[in-house]
Protein backbone atom coordinates (compact mmCIF):
# COMPACT_ATOMS: atom_id res chain seq x y z
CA UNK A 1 -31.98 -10.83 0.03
CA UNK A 2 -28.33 -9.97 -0.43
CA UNK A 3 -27.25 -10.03 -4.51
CA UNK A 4 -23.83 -9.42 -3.98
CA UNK A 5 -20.77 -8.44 -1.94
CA UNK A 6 -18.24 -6.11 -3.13
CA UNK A 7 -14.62 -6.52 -1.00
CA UNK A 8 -11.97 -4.19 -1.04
CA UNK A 9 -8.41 -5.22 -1.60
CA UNK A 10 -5.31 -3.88 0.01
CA UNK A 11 -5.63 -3.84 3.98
CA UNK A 12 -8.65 -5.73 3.26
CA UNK A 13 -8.35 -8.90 1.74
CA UNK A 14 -4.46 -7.95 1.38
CA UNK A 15 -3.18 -6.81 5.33
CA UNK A 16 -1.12 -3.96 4.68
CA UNK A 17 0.34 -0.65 6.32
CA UNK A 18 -0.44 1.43 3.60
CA UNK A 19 2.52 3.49 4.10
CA UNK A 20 5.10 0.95 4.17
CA UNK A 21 3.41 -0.66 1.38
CA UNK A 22 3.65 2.75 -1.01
CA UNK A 23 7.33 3.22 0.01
CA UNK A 24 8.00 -0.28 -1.39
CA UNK A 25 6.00 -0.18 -4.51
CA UNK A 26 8.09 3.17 -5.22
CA UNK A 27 11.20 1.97 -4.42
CA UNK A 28 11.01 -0.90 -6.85
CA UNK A 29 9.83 1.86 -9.39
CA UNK A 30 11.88 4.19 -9.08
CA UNK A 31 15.12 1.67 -9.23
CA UNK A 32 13.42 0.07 -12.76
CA UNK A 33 12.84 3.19 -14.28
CA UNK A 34 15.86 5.45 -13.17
CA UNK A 35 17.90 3.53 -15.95
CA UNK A 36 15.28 4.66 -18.36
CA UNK A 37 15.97 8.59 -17.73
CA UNK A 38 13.24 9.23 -14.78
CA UNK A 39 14.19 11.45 -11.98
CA UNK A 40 12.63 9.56 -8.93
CA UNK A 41 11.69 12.76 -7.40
CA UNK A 42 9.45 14.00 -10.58
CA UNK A 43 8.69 10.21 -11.05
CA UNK A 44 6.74 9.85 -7.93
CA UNK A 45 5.87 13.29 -8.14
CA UNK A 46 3.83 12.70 -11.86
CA UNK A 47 2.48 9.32 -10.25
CA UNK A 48 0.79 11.34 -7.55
CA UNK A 49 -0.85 14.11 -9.56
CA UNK A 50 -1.56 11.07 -12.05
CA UNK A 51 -3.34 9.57 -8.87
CA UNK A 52 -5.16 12.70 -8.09
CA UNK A 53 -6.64 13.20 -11.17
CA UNK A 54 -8.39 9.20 -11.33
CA UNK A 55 -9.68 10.58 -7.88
CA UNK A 56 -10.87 13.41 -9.42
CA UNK A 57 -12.31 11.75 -12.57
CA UNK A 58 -16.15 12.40 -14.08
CA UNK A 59 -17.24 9.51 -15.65
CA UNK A 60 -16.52 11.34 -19.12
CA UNK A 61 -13.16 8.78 -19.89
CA UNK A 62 -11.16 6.25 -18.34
CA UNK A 63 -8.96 6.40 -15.44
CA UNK A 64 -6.46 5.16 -17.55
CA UNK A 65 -6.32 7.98 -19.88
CA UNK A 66 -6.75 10.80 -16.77
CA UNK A 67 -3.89 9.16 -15.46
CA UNK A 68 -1.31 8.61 -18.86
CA UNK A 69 -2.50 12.63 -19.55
CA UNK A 70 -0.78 14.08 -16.26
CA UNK A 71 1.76 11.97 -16.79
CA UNK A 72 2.62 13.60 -20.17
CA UNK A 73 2.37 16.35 -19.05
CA UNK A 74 5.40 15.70 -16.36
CA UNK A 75 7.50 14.03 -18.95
CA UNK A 76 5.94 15.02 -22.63
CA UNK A 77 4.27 12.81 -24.76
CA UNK A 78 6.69 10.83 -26.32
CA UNK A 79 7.34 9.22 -22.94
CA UNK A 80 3.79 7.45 -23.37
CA UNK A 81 5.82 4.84 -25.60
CA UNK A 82 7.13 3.28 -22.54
CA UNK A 83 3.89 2.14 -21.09
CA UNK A 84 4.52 -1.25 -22.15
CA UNK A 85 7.38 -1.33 -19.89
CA UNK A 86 5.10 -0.24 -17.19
CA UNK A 87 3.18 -3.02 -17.43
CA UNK A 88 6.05 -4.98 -17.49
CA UNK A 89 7.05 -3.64 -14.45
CA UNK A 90 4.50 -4.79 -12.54
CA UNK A 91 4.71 -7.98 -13.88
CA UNK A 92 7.98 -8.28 -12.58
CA UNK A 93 9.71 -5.75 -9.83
CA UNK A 94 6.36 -4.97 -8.21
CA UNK A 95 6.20 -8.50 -6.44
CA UNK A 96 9.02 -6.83 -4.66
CA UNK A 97 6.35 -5.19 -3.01
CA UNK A 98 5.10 -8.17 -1.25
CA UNK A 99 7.30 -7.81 1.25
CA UNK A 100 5.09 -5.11 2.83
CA UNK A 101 1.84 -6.76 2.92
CA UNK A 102 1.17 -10.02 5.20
CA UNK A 103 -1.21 -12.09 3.51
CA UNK A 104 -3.51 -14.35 5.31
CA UNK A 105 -6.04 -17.48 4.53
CA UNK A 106 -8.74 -15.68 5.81
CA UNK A 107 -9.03 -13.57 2.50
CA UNK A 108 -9.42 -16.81 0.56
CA UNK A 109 -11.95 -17.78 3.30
CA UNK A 110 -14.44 -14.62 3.12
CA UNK A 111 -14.16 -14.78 -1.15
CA UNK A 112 -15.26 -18.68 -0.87
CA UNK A 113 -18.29 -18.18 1.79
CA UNK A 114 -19.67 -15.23 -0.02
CA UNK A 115 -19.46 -17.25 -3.36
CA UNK A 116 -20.68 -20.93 -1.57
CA UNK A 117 -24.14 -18.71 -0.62
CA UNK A 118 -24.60 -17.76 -4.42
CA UNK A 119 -23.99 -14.22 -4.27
CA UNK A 120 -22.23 -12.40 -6.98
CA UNK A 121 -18.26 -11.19 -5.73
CA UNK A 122 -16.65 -8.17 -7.06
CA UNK A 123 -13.27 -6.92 -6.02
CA UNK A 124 -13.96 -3.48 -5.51
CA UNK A 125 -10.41 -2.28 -5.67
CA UNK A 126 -9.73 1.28 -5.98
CA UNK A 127 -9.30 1.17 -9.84
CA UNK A 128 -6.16 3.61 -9.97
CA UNK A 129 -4.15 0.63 -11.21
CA UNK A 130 -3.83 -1.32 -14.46
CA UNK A 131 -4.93 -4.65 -14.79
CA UNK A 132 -1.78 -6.30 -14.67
CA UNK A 133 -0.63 -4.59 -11.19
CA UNK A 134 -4.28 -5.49 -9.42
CA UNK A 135 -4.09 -9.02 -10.46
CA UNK A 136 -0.65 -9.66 -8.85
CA UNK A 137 -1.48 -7.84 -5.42
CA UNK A 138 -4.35 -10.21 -6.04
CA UNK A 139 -1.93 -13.15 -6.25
CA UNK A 140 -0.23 -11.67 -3.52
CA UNK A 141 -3.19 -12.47 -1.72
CA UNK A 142 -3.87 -15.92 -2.22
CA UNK A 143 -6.90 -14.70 -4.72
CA UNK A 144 -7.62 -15.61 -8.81
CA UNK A 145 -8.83 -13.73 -11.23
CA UNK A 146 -11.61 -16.53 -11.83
CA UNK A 147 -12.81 -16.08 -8.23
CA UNK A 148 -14.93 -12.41 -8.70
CA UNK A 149 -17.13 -11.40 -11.30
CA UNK A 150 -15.87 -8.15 -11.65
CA UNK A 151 -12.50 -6.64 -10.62
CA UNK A 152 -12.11 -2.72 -11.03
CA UNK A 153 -9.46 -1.35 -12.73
CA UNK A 154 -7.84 1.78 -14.23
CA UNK A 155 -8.87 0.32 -17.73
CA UNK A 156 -12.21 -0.10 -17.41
CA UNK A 157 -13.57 2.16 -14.60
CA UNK A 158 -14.61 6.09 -15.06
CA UNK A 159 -14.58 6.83 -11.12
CA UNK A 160 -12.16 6.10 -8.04
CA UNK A 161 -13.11 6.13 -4.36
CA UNK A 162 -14.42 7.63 -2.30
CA UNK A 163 -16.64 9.05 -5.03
CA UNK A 164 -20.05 7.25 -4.81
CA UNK A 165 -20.52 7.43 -8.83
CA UNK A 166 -18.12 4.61 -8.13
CA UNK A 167 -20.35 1.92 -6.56
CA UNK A 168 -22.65 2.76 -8.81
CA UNK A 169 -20.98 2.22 -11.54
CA UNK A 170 -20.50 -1.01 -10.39
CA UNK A 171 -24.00 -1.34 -9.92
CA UNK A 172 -25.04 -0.54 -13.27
CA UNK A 173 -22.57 -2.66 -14.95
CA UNK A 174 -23.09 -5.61 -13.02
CA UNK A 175 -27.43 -4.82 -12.78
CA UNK A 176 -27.23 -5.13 -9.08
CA UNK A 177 -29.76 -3.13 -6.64
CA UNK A 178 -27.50 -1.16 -4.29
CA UNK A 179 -29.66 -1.83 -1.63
CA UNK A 180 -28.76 -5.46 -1.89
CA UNK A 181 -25.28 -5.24 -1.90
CA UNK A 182 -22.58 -5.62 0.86
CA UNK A 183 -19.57 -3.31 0.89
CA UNK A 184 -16.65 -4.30 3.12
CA UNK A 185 -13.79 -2.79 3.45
CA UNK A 186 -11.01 -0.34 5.72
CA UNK A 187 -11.21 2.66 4.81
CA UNK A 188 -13.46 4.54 6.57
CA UNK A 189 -13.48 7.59 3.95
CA UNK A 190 -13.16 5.17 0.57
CA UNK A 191 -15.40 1.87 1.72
CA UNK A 192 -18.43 3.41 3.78
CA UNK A 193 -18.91 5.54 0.60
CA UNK A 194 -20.78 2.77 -0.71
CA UNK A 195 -23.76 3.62 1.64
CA UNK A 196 -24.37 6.83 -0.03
CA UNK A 197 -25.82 5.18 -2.72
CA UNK A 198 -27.67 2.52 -0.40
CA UNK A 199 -25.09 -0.41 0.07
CA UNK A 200 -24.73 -2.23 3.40
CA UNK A 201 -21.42 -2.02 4.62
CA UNK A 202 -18.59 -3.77 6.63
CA UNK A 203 -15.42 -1.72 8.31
CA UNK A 204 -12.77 -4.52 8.56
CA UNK A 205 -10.59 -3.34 11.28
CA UNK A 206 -7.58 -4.80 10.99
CA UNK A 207 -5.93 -2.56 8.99
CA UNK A 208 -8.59 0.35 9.98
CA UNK A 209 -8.17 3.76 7.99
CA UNK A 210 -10.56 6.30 9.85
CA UNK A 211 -9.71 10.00 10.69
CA UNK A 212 -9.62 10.62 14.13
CA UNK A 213 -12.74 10.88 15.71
CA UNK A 214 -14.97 8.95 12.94
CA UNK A 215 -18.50 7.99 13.49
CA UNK A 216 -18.01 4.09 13.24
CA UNK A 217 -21.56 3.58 15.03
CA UNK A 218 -23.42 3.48 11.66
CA UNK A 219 -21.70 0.29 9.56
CA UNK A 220 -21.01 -3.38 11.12
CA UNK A 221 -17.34 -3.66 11.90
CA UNK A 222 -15.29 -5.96 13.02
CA UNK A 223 -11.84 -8.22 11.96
CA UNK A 224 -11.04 -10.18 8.60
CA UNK A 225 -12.28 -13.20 10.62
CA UNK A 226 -15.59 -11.74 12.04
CA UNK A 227 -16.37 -10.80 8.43
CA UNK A 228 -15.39 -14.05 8.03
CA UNK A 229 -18.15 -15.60 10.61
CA UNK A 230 -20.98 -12.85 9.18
CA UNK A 231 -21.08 -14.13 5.53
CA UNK A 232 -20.93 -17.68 6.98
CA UNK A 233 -24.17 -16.99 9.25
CA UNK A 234 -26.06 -14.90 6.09
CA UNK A 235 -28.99 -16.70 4.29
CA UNK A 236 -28.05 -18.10 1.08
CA UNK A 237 -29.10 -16.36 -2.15
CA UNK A 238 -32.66 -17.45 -3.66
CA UNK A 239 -31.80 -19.95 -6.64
C-alpha cells in the first residue's frame, strides 16, 4: 500500500524548457545584481560551480552552505552580506522568470488526487534553491506551501539529485518505506534515481529529459494528465 508520492517540480508540475527557463532566471539576475558590482560573466559563472558543488554534496552540511562557500570564493567573503538581497531577489525579479514556464491545472490536479487518497505529498524539488525561490516557482505553478508535507530545499537538505542519498533522506525524515513510495518526475537521470533505493517511479513526458538512447522500459511513463488518471485509479491509503 502506497505511503506517499514524491513529485518533482519544474517540467513536472511546472512545464518548462529548461533552457529557456535558466536563460530567464539569469537574465533577471544578472540585471539586479550588475548595479551591485557583479560581473554577469563571473556571476553566472560562481552560480554554476555553486550548483556543482550541492550536486556534489555528502550529507556532512547543508546545500546552503556548499553553495554560499564557492560563492566566496568567486567574490570573497565579505560579499556573503548581500544574501539578504538574494532572497529578495527572488522575491521580486525572479517572477520575471515566469514567462518561460507554461503552467497548467493539471499540476493542481495530480497534488489534490494524491492527497484525496490519504497519501503523504512531498515536493521533491531539486533542493539547489532557497526557500524563498522554490516557493514562488511553486506559486508559479498554481501550488501552496500548505499543500505537501515536505518541500526540499537548499536550507534544509544535505544531498541534490540524482544522488540516491537524496530520496533517502527524504525517507528518513519523513519515516516513509521507500518501497512504498511513488517518484514522478522528467528527468530521466535526476527522477528514476529514486528506484535505486526502492521507490516506484513515474517519467512524466511532457517535458521529458532522457539522454539519447535511455532505457525508459523499466518505470511507468506517460503525460501530466496520465499521471493524472494513475493516482486517480490507485487504492486509497489504509486509515
Amino acid at each position: 500500500m502506497l505511503q506517499a508520492v514524491l513529485f518533482d517540480l519544474d517540467g513536472t508540475l511546472l512545464p518548462m524548457v529548461q533552457e529557456e527557463f535558466v536563460k530567464g532566471y539569469f537574465g533577471a539576475l544578472c540585471r539586479r545584481f550588475a548595479p551591485l558590482g557583479y560581473e554577469s560573466d563571473r556571476l553566472v559563472d560562481a552560480l554554476w560551480k555553486g550548483t556543482a558543488a550541492m550536486v556534489r554534496n555528502d550529507g556532512t552540511v547543508y546545500n546552503q552552505d556548499r553553495f554560499w562557500a564557492v560563492f566566496a570564493q568567486a567574490f570573497g567573503q565579505e560579499r556573503l552580506r548581500d544574501i539578504p538581497l538574494f532572497d529578495d531577489f527572488y522575491q521580486r525579479e525572479f517572477h520575471e522568470a515566469a514567462a518561460q514556464t507554461q503552467p497548467t491545472p493539471l499540476a493542481a490536479q495530480c497534488v489534490k488526487a494524491a492527497r484525496e487518497k490519504g497519501f503523504g505529498v512531498i515536493l521533491a524539488t531539486n533542493p539547489i534553491f532557497p526557500r524563498v525561490g522554490t516557493l514562488s516557482r511553486m506559486k508559479w505553478a498554481g501550488l501552496k506551501e500548505e499543500d505537501f508535507d515536505l518541500i526540499t530545499t537548499y536550507e534544509t537538505s544535505t544531498y541534490c539529485k540524482p544522488n540516491p542519498a537524496y530520496y533517502k533522506e527524504i525517507c528518513d525524515q519523513m519515516r516513509l518505506d521507500p518501497a512504498r513510495c511513488l517518484m514522478a518526475g522528467n528527468d530521466w537521470t535526476e527522477d528514476l534515481a529514486a528506484a535505486r533505493i526502492g521507490m516506484e517511479t513515474y517519467l512524466v513526458t511532457d517535458c521529458l529529459i532522457a539522454p539519447e538512447g535511455a532505457d525508459l522500459a523499466h518505470t511507468r511513463k506517460g503525460t501530466l494528465r496520465d499521471l493524472l488518471a494513475h493516482l486517480e485509479e490507485m487504492p486509497a491509503a489504509r486509515a
